[in-house]
N, C-alpha and C. Protein backbone atom coordinates (compact mmCIF):
# COMPACT_ATOMS: atom_id res chain seq x y z
N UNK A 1 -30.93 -25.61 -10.98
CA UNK A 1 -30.39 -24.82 -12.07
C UNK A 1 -29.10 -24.15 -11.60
N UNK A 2 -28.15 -24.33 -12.92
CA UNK A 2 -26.73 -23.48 -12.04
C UNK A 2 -26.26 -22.57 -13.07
N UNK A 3 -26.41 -21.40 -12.02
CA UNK A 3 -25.71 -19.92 -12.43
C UNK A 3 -24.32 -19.53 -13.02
N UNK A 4 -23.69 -18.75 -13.88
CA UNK A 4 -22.88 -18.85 -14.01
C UNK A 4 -22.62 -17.44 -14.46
N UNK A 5 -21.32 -16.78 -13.75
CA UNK A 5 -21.08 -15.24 -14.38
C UNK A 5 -19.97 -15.61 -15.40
N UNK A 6 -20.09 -14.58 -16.16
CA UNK A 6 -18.90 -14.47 -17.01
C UNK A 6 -18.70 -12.71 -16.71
N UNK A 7 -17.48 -12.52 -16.75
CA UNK A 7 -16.22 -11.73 -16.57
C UNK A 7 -15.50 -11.31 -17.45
N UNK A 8 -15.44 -10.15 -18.39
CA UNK A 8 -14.85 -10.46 -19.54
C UNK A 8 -13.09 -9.51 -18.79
N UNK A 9 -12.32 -9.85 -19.55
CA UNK A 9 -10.75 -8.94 -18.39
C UNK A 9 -11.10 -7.75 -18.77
N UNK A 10 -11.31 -6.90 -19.15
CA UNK A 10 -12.13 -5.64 -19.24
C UNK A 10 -12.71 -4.91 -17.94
N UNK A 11 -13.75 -6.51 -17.96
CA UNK A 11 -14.77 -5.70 -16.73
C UNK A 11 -13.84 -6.12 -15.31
N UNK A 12 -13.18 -7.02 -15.84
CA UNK A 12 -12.43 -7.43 -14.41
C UNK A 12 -11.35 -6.75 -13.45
N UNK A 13 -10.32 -6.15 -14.53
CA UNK A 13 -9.45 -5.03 -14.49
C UNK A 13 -10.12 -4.06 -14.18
N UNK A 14 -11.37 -3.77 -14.57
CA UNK A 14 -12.33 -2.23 -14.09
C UNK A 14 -12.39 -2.40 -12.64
N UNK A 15 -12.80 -3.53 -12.36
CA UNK A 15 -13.10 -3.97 -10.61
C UNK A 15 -11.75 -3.48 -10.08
N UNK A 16 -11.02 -4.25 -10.59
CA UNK A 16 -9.27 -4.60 -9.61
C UNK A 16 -9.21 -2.99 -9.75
N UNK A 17 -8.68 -2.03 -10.64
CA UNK A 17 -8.78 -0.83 -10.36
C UNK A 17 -9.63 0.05 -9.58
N UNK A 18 -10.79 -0.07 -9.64
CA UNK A 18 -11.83 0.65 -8.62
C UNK A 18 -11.75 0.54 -7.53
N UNK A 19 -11.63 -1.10 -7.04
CA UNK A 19 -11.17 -1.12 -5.80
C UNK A 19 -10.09 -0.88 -5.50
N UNK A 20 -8.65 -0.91 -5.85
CA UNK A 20 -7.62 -0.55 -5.17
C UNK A 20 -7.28 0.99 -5.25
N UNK A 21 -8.09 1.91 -6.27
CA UNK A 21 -8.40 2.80 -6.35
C UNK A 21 -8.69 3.62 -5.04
N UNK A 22 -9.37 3.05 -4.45
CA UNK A 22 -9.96 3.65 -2.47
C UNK A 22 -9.43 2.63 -1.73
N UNK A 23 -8.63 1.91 -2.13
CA UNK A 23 -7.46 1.18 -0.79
C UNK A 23 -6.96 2.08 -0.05
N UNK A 24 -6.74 1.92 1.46
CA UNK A 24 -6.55 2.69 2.38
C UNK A 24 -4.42 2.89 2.20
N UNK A 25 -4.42 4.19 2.19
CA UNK A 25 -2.57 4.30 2.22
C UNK A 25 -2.36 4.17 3.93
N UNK A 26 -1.29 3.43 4.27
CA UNK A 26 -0.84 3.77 5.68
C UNK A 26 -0.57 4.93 6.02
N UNK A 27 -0.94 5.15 7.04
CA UNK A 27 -0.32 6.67 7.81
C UNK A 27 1.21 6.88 7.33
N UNK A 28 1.71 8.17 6.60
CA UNK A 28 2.67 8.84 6.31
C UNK A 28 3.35 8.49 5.31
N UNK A 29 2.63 7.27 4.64
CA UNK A 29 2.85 7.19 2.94
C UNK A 29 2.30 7.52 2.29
N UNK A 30 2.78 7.90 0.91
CA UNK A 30 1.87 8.52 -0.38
C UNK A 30 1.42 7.59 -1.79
N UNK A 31 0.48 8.15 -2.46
CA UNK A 31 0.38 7.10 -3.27
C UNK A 31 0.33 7.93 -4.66
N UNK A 32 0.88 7.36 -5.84
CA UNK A 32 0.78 7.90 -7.04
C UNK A 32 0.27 6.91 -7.97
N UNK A 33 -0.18 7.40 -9.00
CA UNK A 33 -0.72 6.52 -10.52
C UNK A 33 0.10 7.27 -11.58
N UNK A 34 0.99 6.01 -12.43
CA UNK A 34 1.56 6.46 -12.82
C UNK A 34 0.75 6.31 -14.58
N UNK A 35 0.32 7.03 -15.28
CA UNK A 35 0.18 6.23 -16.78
C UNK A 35 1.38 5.82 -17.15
N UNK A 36 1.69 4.72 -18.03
CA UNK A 36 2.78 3.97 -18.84
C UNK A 36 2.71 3.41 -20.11
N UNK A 37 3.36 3.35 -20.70
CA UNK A 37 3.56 2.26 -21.77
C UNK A 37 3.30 1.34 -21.79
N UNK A 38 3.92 0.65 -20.34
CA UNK A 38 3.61 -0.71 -20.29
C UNK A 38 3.59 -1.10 -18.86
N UNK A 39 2.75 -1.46 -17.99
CA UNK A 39 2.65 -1.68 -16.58
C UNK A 39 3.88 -2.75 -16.53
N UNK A 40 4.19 -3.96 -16.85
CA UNK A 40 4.98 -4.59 -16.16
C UNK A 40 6.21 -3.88 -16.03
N UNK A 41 6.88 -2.88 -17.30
CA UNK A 41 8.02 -2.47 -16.96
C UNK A 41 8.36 -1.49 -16.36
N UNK A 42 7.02 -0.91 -15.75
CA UNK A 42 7.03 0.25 -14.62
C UNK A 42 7.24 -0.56 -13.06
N UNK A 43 6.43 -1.83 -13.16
CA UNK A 43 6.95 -2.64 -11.81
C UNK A 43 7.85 -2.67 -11.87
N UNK A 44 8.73 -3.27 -13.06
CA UNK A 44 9.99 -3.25 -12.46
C UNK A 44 11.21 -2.63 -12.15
N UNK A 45 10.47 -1.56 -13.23
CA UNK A 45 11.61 -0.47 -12.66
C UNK A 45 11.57 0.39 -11.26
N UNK A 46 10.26 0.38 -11.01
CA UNK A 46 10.26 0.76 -9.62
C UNK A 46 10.30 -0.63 -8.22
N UNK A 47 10.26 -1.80 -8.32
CA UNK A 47 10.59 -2.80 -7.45
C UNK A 47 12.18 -2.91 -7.03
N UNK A 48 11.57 -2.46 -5.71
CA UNK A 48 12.76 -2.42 -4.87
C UNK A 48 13.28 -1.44 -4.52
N UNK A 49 12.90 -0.26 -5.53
CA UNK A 49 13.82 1.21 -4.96
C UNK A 49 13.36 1.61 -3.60
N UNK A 50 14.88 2.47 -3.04
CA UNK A 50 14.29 2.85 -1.76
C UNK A 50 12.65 3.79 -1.72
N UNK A 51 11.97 3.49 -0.67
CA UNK A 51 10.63 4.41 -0.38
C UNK A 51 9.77 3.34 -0.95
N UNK A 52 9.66 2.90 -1.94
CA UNK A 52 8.88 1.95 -2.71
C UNK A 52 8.13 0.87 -1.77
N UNK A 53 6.80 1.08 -1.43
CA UNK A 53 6.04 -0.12 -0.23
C UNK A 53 5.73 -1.02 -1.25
N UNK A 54 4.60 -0.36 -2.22
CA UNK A 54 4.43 -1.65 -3.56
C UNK A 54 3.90 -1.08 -4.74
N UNK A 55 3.73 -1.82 -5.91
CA UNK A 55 3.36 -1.22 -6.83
C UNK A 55 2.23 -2.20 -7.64
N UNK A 56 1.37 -1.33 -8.05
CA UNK A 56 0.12 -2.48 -8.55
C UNK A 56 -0.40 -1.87 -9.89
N UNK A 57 0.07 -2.97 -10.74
CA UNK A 57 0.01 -2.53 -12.11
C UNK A 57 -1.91 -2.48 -12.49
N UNK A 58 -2.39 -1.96 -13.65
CA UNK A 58 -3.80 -1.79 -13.77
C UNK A 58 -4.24 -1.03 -14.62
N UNK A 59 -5.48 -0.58 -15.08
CA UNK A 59 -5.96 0.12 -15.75
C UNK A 59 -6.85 1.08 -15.51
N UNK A 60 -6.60 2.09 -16.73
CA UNK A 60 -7.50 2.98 -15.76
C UNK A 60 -7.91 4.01 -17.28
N UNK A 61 -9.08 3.86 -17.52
CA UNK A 61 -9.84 4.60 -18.83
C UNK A 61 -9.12 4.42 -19.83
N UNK A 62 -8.72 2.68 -19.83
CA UNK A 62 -8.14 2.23 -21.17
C UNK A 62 -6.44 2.54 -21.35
N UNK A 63 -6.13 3.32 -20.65
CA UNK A 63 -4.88 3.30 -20.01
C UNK A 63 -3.84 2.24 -19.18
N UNK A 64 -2.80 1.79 -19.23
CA UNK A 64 -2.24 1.24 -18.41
C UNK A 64 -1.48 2.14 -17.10
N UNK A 65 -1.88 1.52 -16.09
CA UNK A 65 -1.32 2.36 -15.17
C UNK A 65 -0.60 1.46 -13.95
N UNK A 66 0.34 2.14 -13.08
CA UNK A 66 1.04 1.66 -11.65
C UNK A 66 0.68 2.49 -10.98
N UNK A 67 0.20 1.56 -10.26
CA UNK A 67 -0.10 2.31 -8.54
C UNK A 67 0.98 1.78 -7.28
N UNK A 68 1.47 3.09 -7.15
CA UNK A 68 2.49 3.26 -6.16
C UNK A 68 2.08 4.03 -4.80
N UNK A 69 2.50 3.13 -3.48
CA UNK A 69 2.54 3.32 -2.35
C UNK A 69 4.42 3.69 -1.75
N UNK A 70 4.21 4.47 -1.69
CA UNK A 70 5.45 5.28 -1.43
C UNK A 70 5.90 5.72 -0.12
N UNK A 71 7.11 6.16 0.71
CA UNK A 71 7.28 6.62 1.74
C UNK A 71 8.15 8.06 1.54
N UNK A 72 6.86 9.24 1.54
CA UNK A 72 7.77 10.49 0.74
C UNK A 72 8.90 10.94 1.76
N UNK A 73 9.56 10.49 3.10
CA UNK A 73 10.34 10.93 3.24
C UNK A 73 11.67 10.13 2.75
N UNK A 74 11.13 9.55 1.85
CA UNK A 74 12.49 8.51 1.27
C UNK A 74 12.85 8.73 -0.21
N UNK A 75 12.21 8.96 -0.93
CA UNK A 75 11.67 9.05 -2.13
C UNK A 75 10.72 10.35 -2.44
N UNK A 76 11.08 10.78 -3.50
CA UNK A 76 9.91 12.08 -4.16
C UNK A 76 9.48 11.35 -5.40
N UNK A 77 8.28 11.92 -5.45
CA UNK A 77 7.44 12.23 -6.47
C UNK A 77 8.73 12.28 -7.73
N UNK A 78 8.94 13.13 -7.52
CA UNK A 78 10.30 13.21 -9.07
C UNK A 78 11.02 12.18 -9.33
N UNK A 79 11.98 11.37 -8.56
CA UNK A 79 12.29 10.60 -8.25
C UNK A 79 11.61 9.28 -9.24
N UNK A 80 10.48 9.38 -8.58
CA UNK A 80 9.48 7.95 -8.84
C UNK A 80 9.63 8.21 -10.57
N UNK A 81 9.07 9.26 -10.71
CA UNK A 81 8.87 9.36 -12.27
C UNK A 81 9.77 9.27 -12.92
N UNK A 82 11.24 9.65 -12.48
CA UNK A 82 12.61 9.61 -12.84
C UNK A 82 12.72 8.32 -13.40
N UNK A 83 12.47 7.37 -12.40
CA UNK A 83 12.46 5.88 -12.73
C UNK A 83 12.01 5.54 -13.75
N UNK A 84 11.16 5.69 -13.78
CA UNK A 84 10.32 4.82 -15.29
C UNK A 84 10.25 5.68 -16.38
N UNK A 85 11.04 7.20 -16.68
CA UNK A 85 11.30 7.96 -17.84
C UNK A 85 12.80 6.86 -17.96
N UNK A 86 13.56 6.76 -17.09
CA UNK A 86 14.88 6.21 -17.68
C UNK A 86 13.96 4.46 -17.99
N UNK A 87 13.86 4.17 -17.35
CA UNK A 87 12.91 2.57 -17.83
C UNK A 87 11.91 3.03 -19.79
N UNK A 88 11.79 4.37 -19.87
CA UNK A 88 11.58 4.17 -21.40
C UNK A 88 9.84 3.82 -21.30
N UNK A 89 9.46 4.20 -19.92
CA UNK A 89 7.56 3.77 -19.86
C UNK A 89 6.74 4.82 -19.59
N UNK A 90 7.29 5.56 -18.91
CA UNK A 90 6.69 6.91 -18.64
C UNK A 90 5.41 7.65 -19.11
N UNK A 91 4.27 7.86 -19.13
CA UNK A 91 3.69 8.84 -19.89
C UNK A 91 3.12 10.36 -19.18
N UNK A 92 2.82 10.00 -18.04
CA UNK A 92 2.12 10.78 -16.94
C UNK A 92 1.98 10.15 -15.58
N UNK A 93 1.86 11.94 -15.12
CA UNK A 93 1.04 11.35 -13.07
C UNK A 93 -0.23 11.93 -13.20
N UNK A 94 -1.01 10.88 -12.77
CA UNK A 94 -2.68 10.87 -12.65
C UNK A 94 -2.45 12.13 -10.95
N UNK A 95 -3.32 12.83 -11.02
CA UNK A 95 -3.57 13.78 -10.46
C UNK A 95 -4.38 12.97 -8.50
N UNK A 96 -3.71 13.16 -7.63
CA UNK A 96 -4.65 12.41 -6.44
C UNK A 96 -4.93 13.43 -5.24
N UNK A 97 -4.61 14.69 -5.94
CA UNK A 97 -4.41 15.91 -4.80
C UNK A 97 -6.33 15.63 -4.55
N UNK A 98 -6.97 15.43 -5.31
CA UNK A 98 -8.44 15.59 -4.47
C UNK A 98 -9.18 14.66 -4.01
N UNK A 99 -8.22 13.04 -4.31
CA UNK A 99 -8.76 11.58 -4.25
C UNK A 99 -9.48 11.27 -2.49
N UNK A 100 -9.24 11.95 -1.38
CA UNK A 100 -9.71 11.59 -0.75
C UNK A 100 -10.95 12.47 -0.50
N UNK A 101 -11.41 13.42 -0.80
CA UNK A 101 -12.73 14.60 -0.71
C UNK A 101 -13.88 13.91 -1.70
N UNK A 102 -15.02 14.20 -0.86
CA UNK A 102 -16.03 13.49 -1.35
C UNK A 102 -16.55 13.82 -2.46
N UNK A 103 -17.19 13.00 -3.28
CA UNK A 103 -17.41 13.20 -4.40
C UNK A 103 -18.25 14.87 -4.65
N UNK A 104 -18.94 15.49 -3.61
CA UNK A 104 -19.71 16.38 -4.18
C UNK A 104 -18.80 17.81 -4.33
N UNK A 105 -17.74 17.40 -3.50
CA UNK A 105 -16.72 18.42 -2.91
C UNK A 105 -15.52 18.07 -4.52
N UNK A 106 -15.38 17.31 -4.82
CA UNK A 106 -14.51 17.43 -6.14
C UNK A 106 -15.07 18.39 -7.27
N UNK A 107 -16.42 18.74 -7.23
CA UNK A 107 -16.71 19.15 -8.85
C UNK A 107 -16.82 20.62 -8.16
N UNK A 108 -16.35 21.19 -9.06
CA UNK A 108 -16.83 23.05 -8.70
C UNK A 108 -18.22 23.62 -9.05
């Protein structure tokens, strides 16, 4: 008898986000989530700028989002967002000040 999963892009995008979600940042880079309009045109407005390691478009609570690996002594936070308000994609920065503290330590 042969098994077979189905995947709907929903649940699949949930994965690809979760996991790169707790991807490890290199020592002395930062990482942001950006919400957007539209993920591809946040890649590209941020591909290539200086500080920029990579950017990984995705979703996140039905949201489109970029995940950026950054080198903050090259690039700021402002900066980044600068980019993709003039790119016309902009909506928000997902909050990561508590992303590495364990889950029991996030809730008050």
């Amino acid at each position: 008898m042969q098994t077979s999963i189905f995947m709907s892009g929903a649940t699949m995008a949930a994965l690809l986000v979760a996991c790169s979600a707790t991807a490890e940042v290199p020592p002395g880079m930062a990482k942001a989530t950006f919400v957007v309009h539209c993920y591809d045109v946040g890649v590209s407005a941020l591909h290539g700028k200086p500080g920029v390691i990579s950017v990984q478009s995705g979703w996140s609570g039905g949201r489109e989002v970029d995940r950026v690996v950054y080198d903050p002594q090259v690039v700021s936070l402002t900066a980044l967002e600068d980019w993709l308000k003039e790119a016309d994609t902009y909506i928000s920065t997902m909050d990561h000040s508590m992303s590495n503290m364990p889950a029991k330590e996030k809730t008050p």
